[in-house]
C-alpha atoms as a PDB file:
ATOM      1  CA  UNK A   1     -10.365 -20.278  -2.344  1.00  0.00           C
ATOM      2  CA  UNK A   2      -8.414 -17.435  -0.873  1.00  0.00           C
ATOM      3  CA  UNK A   3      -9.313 -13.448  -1.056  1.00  0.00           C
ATOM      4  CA  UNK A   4      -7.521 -11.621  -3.940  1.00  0.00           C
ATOM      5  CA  UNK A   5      -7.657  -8.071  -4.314  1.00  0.00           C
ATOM      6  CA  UNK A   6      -9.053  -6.043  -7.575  1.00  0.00           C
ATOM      7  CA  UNK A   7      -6.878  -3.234  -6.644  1.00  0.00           C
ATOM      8  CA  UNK A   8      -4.180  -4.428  -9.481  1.00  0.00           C
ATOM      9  CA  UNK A   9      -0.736  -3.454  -8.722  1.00  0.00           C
ATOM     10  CA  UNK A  10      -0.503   0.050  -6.796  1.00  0.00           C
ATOM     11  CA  UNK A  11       2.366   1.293  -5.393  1.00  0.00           C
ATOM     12  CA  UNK A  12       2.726   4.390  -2.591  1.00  0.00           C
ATOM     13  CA  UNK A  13       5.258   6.073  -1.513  1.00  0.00           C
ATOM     14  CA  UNK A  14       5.070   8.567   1.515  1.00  0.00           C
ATOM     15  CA  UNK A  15       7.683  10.384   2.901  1.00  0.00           C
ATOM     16  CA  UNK A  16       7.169  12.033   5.944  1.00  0.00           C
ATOM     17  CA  UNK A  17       8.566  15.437   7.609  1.00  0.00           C
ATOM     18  CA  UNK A  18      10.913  13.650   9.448  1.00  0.00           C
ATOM     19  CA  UNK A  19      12.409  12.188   6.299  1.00  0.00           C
ATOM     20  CA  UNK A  20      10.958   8.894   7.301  1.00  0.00           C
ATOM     21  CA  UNK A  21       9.885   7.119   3.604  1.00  0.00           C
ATOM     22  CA  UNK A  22       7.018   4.215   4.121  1.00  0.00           C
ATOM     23  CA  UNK A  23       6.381   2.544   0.685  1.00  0.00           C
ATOM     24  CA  UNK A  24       3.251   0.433   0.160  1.00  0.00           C
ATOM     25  CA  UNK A  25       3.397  -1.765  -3.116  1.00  0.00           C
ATOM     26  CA  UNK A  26       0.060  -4.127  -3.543  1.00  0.00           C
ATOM     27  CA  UNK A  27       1.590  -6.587  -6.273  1.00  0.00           C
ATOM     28  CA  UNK A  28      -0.628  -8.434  -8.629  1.00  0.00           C
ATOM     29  CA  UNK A  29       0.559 -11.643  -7.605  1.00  0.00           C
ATOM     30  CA  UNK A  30      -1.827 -10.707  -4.397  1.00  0.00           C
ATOM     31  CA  UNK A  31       1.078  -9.937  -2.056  1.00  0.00           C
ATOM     32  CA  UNK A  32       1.652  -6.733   0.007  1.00  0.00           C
ATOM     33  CA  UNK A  33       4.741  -5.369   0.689  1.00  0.00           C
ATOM     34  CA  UNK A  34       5.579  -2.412   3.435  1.00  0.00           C
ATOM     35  CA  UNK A  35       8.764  -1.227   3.247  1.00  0.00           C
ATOM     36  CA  UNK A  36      10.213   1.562   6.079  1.00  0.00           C
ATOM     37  CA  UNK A  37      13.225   3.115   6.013  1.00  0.00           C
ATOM     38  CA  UNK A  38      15.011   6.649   8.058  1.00  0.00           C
ATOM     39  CA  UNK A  39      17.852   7.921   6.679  1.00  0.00           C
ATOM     40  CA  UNK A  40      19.490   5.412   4.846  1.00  0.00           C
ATOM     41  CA  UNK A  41      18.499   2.656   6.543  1.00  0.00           C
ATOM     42  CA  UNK A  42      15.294   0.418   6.625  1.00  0.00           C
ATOM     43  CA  UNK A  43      14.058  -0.032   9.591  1.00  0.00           C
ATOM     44  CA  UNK A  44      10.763  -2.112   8.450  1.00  0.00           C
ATOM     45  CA  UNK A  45      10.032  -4.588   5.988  1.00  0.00           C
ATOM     46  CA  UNK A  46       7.082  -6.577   5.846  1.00  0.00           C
ATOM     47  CA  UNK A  47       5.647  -8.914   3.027  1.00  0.00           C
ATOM     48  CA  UNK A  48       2.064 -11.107   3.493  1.00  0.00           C
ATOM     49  CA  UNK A  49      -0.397 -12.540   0.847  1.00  0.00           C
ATOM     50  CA  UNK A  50      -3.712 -10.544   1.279  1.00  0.00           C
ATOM     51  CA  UNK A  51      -5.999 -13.339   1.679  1.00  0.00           C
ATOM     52  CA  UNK A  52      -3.684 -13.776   5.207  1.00  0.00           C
ATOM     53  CA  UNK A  53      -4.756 -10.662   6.100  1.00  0.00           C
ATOM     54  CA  UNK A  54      -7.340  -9.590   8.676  1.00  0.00           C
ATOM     55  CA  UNK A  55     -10.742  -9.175   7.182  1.00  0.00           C
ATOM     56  CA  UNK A  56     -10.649  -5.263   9.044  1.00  0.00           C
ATOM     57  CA  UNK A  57      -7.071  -4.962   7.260  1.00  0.00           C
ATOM     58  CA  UNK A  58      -7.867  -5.690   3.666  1.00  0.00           C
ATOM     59  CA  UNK A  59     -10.887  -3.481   4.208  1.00  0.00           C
ATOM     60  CA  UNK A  60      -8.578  -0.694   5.507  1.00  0.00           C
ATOM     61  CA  UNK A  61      -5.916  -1.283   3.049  1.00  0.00           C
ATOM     62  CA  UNK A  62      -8.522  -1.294  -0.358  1.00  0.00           C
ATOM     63  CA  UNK A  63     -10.388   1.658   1.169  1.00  0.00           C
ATOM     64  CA  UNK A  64      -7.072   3.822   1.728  1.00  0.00           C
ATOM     65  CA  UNK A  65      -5.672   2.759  -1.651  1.00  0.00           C
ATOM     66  CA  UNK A  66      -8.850   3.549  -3.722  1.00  0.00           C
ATOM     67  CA  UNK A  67      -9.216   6.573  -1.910  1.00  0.00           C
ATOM     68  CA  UNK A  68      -5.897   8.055  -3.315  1.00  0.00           C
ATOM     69  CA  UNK A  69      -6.759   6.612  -6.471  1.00  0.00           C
ATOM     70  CA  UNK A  70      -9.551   8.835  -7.064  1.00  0.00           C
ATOM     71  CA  UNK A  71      -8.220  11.482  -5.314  1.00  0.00           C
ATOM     72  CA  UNK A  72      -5.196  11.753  -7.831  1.00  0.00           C
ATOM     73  CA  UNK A  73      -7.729  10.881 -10.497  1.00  0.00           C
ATOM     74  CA  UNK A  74      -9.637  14.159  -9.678  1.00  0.00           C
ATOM     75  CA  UNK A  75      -6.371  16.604  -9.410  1.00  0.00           C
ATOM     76  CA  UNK A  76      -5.383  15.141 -12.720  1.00  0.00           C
ATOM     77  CA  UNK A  77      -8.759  16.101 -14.405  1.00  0.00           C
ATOM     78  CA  UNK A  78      -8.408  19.588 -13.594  1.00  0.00           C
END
């Protein structure tokens, strides 16, 4: 039986100084999806199940998306 995530569905969206927009989405059918675009054109897209992913990866990918999880969590409860 394959790895599935807990994380539910979570989407991010980052844009960067540069005006560079990198948007993670974590979709409850257990795929990930990276999406990359500059200006107004993508220059990166990128879809895998997470049980294909590296052990290291899903442990990286869980721990950054919890992290802003409870980091929004806390600005919220002030």
């Amino acid at each position: 039986m394959g790895k599935s995530t807990s994380l539910g569905k979570v989407e991010v969206v980052l844009t960067k100084p540069n005006g560079e927009r990198i948007e993670v989405e974590v979709g409850e059918n257990d795929m990930v999806y990276i999406d990359v675009e500059a200006g107004e054109q993508c220059t990166m897209n990128k879809a895998q199940r997470w049980a294909e992913l590296t052990d290291e990866r899903r442990q990286q990918a869980s721990q950054f998306i919890k992290s802003i999880q409870q980091d929004l969590e806390g600005l919220l409860a002030c």
